[in-house]
Protein backbone atom coordinates (compact mmCIF):
# COMPACT_ATOMS: atom_id res chain seq x y z
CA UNK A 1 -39.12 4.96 169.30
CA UNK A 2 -35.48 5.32 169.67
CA UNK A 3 -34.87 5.86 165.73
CA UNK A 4 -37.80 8.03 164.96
CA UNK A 5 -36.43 10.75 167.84
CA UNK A 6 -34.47 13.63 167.21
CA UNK A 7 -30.91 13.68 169.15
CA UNK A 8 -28.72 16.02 170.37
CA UNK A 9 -25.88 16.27 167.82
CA UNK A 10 -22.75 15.68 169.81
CA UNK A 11 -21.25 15.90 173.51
CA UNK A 12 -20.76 20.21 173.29
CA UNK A 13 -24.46 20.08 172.43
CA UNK A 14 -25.52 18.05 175.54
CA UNK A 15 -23.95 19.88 177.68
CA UNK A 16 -24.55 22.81 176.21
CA UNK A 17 -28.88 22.24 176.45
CA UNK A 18 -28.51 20.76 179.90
CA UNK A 19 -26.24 23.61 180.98
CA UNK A 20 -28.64 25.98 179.36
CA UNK A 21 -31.16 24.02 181.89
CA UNK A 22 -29.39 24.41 184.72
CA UNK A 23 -28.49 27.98 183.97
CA UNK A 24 -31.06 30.59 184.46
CA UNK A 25 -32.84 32.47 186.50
CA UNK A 26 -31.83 29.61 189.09
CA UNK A 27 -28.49 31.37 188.86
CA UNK A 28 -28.91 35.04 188.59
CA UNK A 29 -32.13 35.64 190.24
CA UNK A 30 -32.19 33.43 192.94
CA UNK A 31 -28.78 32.32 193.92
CA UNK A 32 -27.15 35.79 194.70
CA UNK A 33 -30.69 36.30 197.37
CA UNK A 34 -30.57 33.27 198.79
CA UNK A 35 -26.61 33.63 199.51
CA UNK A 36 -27.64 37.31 201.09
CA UNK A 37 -30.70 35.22 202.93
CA UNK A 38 -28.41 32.08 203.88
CA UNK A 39 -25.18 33.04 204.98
CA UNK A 40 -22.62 34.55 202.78
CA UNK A 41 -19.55 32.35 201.55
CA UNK A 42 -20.87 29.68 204.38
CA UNK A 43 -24.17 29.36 201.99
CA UNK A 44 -21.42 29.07 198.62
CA UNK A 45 -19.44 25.96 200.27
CA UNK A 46 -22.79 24.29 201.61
CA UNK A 47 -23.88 24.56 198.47
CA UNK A 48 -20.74 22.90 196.08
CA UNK A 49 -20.38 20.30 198.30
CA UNK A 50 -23.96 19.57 197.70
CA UNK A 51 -24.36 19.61 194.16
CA UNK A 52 -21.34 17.45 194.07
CA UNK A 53 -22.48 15.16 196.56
CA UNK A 54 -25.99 15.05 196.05
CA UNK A 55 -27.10 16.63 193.22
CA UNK A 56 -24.11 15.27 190.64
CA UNK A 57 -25.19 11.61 191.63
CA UNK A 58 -29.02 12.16 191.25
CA UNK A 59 -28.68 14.02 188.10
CA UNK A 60 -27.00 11.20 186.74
CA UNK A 61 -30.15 8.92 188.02
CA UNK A 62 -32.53 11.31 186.22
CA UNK A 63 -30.52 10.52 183.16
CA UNK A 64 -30.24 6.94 183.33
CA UNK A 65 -33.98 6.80 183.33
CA UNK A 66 -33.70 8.77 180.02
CA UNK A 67 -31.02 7.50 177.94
CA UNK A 68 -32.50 3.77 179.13
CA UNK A 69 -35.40 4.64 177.60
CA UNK A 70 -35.66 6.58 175.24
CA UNK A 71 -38.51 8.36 176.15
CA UNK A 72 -40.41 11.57 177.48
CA UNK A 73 -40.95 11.36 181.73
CA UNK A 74 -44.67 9.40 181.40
CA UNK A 75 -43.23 7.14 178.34
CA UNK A 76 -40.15 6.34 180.55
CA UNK A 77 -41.81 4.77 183.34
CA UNK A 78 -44.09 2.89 180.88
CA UNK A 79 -40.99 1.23 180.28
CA UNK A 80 -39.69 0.94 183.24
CA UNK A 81 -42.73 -0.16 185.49
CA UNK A 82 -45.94 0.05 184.12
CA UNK A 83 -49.18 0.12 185.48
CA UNK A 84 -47.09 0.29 189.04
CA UNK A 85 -46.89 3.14 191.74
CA UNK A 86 -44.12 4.30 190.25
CA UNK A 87 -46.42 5.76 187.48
CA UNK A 88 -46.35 8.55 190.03
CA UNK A 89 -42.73 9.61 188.84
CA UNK A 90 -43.56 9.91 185.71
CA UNK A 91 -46.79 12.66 186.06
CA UNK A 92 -44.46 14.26 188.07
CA UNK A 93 -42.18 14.77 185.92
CA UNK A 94 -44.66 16.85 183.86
CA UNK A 95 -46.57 17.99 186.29
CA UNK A 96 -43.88 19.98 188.01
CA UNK A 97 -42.82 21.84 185.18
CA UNK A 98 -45.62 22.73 184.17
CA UNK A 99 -46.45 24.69 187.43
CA UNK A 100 -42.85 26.22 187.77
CA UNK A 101 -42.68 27.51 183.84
CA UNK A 102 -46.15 29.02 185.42
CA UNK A 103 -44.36 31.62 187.66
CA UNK A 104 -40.73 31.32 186.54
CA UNK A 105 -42.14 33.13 183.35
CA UNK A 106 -43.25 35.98 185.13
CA UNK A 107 -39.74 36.60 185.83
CA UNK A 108 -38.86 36.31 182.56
CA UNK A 109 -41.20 38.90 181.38
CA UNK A 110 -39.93 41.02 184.49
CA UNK A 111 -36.65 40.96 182.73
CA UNK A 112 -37.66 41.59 179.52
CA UNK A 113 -39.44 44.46 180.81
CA UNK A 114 -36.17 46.18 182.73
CA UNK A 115 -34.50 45.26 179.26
CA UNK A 116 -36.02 47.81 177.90
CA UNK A 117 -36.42 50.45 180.76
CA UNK A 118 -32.11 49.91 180.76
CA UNK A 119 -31.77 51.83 177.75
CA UNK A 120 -33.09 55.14 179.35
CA UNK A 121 -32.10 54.35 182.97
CA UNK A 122 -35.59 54.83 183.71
CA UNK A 123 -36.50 51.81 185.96
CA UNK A 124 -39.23 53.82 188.36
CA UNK A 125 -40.76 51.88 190.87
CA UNK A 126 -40.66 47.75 191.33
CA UNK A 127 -43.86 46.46 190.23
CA UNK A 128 -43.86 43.06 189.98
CA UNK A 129 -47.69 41.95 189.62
CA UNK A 130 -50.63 43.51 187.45
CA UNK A 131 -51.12 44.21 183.47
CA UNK A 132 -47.90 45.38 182.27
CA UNK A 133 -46.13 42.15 183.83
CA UNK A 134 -49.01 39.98 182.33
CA UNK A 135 -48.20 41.54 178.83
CA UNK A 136 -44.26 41.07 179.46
CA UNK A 137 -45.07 37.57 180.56
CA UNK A 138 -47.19 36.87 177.62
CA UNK A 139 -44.20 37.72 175.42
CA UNK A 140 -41.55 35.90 177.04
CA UNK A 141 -43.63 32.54 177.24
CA UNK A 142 -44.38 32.85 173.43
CA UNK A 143 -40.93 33.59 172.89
CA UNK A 144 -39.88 30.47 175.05
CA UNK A 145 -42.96 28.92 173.33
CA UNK A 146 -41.85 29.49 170.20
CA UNK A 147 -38.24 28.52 170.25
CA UNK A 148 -38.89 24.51 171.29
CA UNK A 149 -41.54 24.31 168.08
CA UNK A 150 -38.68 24.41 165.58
CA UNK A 151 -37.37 20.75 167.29
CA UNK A 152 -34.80 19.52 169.57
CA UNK A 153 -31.77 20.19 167.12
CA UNK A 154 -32.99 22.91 165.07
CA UNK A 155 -34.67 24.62 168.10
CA UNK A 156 -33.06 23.82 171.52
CA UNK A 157 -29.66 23.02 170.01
CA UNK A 158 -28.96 25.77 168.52
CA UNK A 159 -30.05 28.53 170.45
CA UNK A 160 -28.36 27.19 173.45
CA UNK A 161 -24.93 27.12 171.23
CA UNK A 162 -25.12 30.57 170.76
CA UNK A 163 -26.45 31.52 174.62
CA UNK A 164 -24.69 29.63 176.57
CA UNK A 165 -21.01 30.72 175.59
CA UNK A 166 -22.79 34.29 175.33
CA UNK A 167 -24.08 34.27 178.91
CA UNK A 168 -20.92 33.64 180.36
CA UNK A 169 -19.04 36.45 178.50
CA UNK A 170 -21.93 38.84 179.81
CA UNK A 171 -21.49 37.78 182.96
CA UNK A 172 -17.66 38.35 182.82
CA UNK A 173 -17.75 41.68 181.80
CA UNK A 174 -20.51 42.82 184.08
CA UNK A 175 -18.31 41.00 186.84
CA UNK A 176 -15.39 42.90 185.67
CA UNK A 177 -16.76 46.09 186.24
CA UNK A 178 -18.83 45.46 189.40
CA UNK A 179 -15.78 44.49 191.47
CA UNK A 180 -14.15 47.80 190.51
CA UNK A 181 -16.90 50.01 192.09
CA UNK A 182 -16.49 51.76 195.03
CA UNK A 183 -16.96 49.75 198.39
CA UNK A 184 -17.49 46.53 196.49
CA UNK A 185 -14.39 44.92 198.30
CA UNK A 186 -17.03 44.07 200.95
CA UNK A 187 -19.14 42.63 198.59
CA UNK A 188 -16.43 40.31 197.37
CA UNK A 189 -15.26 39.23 201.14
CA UNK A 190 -18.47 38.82 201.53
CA UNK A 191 -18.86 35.90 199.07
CA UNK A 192 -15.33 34.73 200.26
CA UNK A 193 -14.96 34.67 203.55
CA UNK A 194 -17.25 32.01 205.00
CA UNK A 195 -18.95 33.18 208.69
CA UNK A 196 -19.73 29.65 209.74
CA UNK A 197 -21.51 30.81 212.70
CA UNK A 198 -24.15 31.20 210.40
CA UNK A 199 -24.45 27.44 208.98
CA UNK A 200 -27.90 26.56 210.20
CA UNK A 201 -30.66 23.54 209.58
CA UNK A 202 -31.98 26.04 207.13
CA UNK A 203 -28.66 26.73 205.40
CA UNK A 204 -28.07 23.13 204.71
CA UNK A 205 -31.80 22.77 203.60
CA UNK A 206 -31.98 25.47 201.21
CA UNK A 207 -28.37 25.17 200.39
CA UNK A 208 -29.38 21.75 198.92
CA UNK A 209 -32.53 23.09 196.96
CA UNK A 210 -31.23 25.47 195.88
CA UNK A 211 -28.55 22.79 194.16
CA UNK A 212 -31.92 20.98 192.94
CA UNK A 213 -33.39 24.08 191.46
CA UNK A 214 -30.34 25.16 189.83
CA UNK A 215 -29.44 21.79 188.38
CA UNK A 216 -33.05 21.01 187.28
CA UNK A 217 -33.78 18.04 189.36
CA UNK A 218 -36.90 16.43 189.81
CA UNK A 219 -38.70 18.12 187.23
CA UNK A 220 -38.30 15.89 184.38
CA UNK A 221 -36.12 18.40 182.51
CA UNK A 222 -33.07 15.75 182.45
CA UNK A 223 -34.94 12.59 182.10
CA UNK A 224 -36.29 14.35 178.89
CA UNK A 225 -33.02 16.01 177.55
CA UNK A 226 -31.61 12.91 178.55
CA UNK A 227 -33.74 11.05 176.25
CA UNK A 228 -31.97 12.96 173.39
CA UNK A 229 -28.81 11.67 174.05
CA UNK A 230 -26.44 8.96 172.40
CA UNK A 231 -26.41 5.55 173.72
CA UNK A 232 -22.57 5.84 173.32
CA UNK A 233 -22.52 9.57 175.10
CA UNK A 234 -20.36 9.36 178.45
CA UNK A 235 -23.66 10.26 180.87
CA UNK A 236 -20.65 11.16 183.71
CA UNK A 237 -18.62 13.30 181.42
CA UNK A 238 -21.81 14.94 179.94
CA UNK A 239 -22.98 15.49 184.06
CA UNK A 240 -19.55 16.74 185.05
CA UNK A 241 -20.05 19.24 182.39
CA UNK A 242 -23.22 20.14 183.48
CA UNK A 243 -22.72 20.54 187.00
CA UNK A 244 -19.09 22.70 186.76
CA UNK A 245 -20.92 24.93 184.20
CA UNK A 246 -23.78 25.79 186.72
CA UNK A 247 -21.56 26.06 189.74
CA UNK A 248 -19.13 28.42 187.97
CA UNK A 249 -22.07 30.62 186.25
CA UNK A 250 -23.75 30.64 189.75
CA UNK A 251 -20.40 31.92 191.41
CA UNK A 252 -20.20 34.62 188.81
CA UNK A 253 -23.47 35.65 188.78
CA UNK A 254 -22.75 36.54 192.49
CA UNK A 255 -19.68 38.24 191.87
CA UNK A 256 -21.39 40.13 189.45
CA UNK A 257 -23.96 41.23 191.21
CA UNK A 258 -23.21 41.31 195.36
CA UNK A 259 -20.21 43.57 194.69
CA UNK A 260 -22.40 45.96 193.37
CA UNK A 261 -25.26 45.48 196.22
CA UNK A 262 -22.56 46.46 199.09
CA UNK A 263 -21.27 49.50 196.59
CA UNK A 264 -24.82 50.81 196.89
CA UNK A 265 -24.85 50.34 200.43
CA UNK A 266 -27.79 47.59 199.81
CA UNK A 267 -29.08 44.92 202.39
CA UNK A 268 -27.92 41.54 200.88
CA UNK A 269 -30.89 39.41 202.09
CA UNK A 270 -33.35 41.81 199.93
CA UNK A 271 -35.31 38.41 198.84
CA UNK A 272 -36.91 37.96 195.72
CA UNK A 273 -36.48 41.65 194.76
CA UNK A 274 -32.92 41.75 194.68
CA UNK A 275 -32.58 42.32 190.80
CA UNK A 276 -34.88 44.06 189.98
CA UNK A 277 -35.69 46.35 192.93
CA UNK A 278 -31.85 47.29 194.16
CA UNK A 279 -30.06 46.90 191.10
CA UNK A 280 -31.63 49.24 189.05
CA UNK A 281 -31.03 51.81 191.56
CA UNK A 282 -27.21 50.72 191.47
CA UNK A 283 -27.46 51.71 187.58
CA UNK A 284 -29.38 54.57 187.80
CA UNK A 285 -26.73 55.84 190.02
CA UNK A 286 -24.21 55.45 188.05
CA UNK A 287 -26.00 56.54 184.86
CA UNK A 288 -26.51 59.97 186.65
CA UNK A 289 -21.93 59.97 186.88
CA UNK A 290 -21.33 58.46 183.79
CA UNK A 291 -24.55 57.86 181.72
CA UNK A 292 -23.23 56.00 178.66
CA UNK A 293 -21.54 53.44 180.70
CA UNK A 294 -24.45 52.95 183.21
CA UNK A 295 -26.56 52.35 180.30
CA UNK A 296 -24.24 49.97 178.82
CA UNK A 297 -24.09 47.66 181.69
CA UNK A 298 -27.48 47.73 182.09
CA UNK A 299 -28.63 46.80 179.20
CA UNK A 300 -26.10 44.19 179.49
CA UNK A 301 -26.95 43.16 182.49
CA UNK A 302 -30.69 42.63 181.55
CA UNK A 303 -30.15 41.19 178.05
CA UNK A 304 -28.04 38.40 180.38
CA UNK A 305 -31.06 37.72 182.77
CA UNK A 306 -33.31 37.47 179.59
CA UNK A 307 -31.51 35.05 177.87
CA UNK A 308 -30.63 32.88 181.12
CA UNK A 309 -34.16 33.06 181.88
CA UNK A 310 -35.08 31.58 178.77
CA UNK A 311 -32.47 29.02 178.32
CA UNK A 312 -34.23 27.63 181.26
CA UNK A 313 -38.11 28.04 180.05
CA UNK A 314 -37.39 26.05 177.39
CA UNK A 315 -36.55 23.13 178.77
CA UNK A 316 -39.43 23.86 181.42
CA UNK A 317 -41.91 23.83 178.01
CA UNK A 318 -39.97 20.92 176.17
CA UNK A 319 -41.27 18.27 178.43
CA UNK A 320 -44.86 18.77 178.36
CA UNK A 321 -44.66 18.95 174.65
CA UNK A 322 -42.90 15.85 174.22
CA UNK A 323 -45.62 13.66 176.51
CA UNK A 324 -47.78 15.55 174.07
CA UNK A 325 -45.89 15.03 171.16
CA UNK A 326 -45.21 10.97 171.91
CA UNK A 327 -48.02 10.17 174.31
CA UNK A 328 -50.34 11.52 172.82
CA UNK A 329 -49.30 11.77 168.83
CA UNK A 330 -49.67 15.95 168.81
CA UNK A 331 -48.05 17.76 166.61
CA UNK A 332 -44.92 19.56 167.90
CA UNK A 333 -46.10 23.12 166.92
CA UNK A 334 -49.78 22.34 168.45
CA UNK A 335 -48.27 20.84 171.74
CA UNK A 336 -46.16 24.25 172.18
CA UNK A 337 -49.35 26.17 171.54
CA UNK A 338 -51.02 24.06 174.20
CA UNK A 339 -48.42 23.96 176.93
CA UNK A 340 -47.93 27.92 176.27
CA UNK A 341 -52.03 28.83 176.79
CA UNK A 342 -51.45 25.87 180.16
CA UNK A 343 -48.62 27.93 181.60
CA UNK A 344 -50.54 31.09 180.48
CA UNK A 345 -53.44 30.26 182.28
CA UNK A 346 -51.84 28.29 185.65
CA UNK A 347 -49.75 32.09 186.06
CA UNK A 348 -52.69 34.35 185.91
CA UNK A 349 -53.09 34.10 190.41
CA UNK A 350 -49.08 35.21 190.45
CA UNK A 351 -49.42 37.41 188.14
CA UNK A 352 -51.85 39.39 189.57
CA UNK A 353 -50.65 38.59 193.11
CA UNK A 354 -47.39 38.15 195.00
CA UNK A 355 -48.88 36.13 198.16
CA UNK A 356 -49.76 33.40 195.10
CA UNK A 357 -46.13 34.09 193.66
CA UNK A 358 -44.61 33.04 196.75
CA UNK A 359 -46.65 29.97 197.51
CA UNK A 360 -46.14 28.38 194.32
CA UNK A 361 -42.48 29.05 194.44
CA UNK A 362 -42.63 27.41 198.13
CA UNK A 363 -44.85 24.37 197.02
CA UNK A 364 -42.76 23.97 193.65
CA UNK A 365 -39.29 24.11 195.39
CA UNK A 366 -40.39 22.39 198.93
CA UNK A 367 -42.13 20.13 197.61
CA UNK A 368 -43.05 18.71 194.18
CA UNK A 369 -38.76 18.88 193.26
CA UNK A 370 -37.92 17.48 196.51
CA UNK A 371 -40.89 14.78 195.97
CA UNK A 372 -40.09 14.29 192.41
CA UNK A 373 -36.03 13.65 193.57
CA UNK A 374 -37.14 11.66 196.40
CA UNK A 375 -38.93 8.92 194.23
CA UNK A 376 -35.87 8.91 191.20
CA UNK A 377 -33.47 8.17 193.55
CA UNK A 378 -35.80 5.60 195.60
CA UNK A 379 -36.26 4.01 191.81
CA UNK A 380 -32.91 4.05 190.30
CA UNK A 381 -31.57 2.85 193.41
CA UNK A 382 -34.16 0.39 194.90
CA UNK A 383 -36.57 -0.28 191.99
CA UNK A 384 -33.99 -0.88 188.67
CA UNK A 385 -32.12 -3.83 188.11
CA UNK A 386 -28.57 -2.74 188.99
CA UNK A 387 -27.34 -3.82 185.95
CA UNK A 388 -29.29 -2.03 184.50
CA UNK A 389 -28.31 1.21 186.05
CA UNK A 390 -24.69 -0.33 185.81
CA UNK A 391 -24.90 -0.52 181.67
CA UNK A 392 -25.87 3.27 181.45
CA UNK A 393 -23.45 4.82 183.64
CA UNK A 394 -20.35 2.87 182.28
CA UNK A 395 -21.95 2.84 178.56
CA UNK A 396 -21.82 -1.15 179.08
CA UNK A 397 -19.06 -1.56 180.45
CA UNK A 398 -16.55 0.32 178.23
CA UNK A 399 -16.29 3.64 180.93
CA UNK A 400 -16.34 4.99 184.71
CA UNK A 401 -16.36 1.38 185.84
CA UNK A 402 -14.01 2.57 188.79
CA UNK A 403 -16.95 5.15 190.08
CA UNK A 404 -19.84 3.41 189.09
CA UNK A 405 -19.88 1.78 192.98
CA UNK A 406 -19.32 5.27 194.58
CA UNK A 407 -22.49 6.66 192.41
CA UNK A 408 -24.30 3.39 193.67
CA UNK A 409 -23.89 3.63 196.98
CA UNK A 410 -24.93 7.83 197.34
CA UNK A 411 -27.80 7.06 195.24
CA UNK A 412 -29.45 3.80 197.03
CA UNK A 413 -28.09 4.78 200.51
CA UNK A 414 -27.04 8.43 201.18
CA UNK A 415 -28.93 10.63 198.73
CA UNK A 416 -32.81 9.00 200.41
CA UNK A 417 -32.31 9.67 203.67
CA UNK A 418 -30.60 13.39 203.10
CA UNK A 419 -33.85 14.24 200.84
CA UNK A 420 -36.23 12.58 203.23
CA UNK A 421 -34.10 15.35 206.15
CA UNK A 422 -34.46 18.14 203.95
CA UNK A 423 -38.07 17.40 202.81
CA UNK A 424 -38.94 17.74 206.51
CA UNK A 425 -36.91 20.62 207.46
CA UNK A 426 -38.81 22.78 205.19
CA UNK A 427 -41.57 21.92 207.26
CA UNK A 428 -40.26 22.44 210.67
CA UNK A 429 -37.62 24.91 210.49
């Protein structure tokens, strides 16, 4: 199997898909609300020391079950334990995807939408459920769609080459300009100048999903990208790649856009409808003093959410069409077709309805990602042969021998029982 794949073509291009993973909508929809929800700059140093901690450690898990293998997130654990429980990982791995590409692309069509209501300034009112966002979320899954039929190299590769460095120039300049308005200074001490009297159960909890959700953990996205990768790749370089280009895109993205919240004299903890139901009246606002320029970074500012959005939905799609595409011997164009009328279908109850919305956003990030993380690091840890694990992380011996025991230990001791904590917590707290 491993000859007949397609690979990614060098270590800029791994990085460069799984950052493209890790950074979307994760990053510029949902990290600056949950910072206004969770505590400021006490949220923003919760959450680094998690993703190093924690989330660094079990994405390099997720990828040592794909680079072992080979092999989509079902095909893997055929390897790996067939006809066992642990079968269980593997349907996850697709299942969860599946249901987040669901209602993550209704976002994406909610930027595409604003995309085009930046060039005239003319936002009107938020409306985030009904026909027009069923249209805009047709488009952007056959867009997403679309993209992952031309292949992994020809298709994934190379539109994150381009996006990627692209999103974080955006970002920049809209950064640039939003710590310059008026009153943003409080935005920026804001993000700063941690209040630690707000560090709470909850913090930590969604501190840490939020790390999972950003990164792409538990939902099969890494195993599969993973499986792309060179056996003589460094999987810790590659990670370290991945995990500073998500943190520092996060950061920005709430630099970009919290400066600009306080200059408008807008609650932080919003929710959900931070983007798109405060910012456009930040633009508007400054259309109406200088109309060219609010325009401009507008339309920048939504062209940067659409592409972030779909650097993520395609990695959302990619692994239900390759279980289609190895599993089940589909062609690649057919299994995008398929997985595009699934998602289609699974997102008509959010689109039509933001009560739905919000309950498979809670049952995707509560629980299927912190199930699906649960069980990798219970099987990398617990399940695989050590040596095993040992020969991926250290490409058989030849690097990160020094930190292969540190990795060990967080992943068969400390990263269980702080998932087990936080799958609980979002129960009771």
């Amino acid at each position: 199997m491993a000859t007949t794949r397609d690979h990614f073509g060098s270590r800029a291009a791994v990085i460069m898909a799984m950052a493209g993973s890790a950074i979307g909508l994760g990053n510029i929809w949902r990290f600056p609300y949950m910072v206004g929800e969770y505590g400021g700059a006490a949220f923003i140093l919760v959450y680094i020391l998690c993703s190093f901690i924690l989330s660094f450690p079990i994405f390099l898990s997720e990828a040592v079950i794909g680079r072992g293998t080979h092999a989509n997130a079902i095909g893997a654990m055929k390897q790996l334990a067939p006809r066992s429980g642990w079968m269980a990982l593997g349907y996850l791995g697709v299942i969860t995807p599946m249901v987040i590409v669901s209602y993550y692309s209704i976002v994406g069509g909610w930027s595409i939408e604003y995309f085009f209501k930046s060039f005239t300034l003319n936002f009107g009112e938020f409306r985030p459920t009904g026909w027009v966002p069923l249209i805009f979320n047709t488009i952007f899954l056959a867009c997403s769609a679309g993209i992952v039929a031309f292949g992994v190299k020809d298709g994934i590769e190379k539109f994150n080459k381009i996006s990627i460095p692209l999103l974080f120039v955006l970002i920049v300049l809209i950064m640039i300009y939003s710590v310059n308005m008026p009153g943003a200074e409080k935005g920026v001490e804001y993000l700063v100048k941690p209040d630690f009297s707000k560090l709470t159960g909850r913090t930590f909890a969604f501190a840490l999903g939020q790390s999972f959700y950003s990164m792409s953990l538990g939902m099969g996205i890494v195993v599969t990208y993973s499986s792309y990768v060179h056996k003589d790749e460094n999987l810790v370089a590659s990670g370290v790649g991945t995990v500073l280009a998500a943190l520092l895109f996060s950061i920005l993205a709430g630099f970009a856009i919290m400066p600009a919240v306080f200059s408008a004299g807008i609650a932080p903890s919003s929710g959900p409808g931070l983007v798109y139901e405060t910012l456009p009246h930040v633009f508007s606002g400054m259309g109406a003093s200088y109309p060219i320029i609010g325009t401009i970074v507008a339309v920048l500012f939504f062209f940067s959410v659409v592409v972030a959005a779909m650097t993520s939905s395609i990695s959302l799609i990619e692994v239900g069409v390759a279980f289609l595409v190895e599993e089940k011997g589909i062609k690649r164009r057919t299994a995008c077709l398929l997985v595009f009328l699934l998602a289609w279908v699974l997102g008509i109850a959010s689109v039509f309805s933001m009560n739905a919305f919000g309950k498979v956003d809670a049952f995707s990030s509560n629980f299927l990602l912190t199930a699906g993380v649960l069980l990798v690091v219970l099987f990398v840890g617990w399940k695989m042969k050590k040596e095993a694990v040992r020969e991926e992380i250290t490409n058989r011996g030849t690097v990160n021998n020094k930190i292969f025991d540190v990795f060990y230990f967080l992943v068969r001791y400390v990263a269980p029982i702080v998932v087990v904590i936080i799958f609980i917590s979002n129960f009771v707290l």
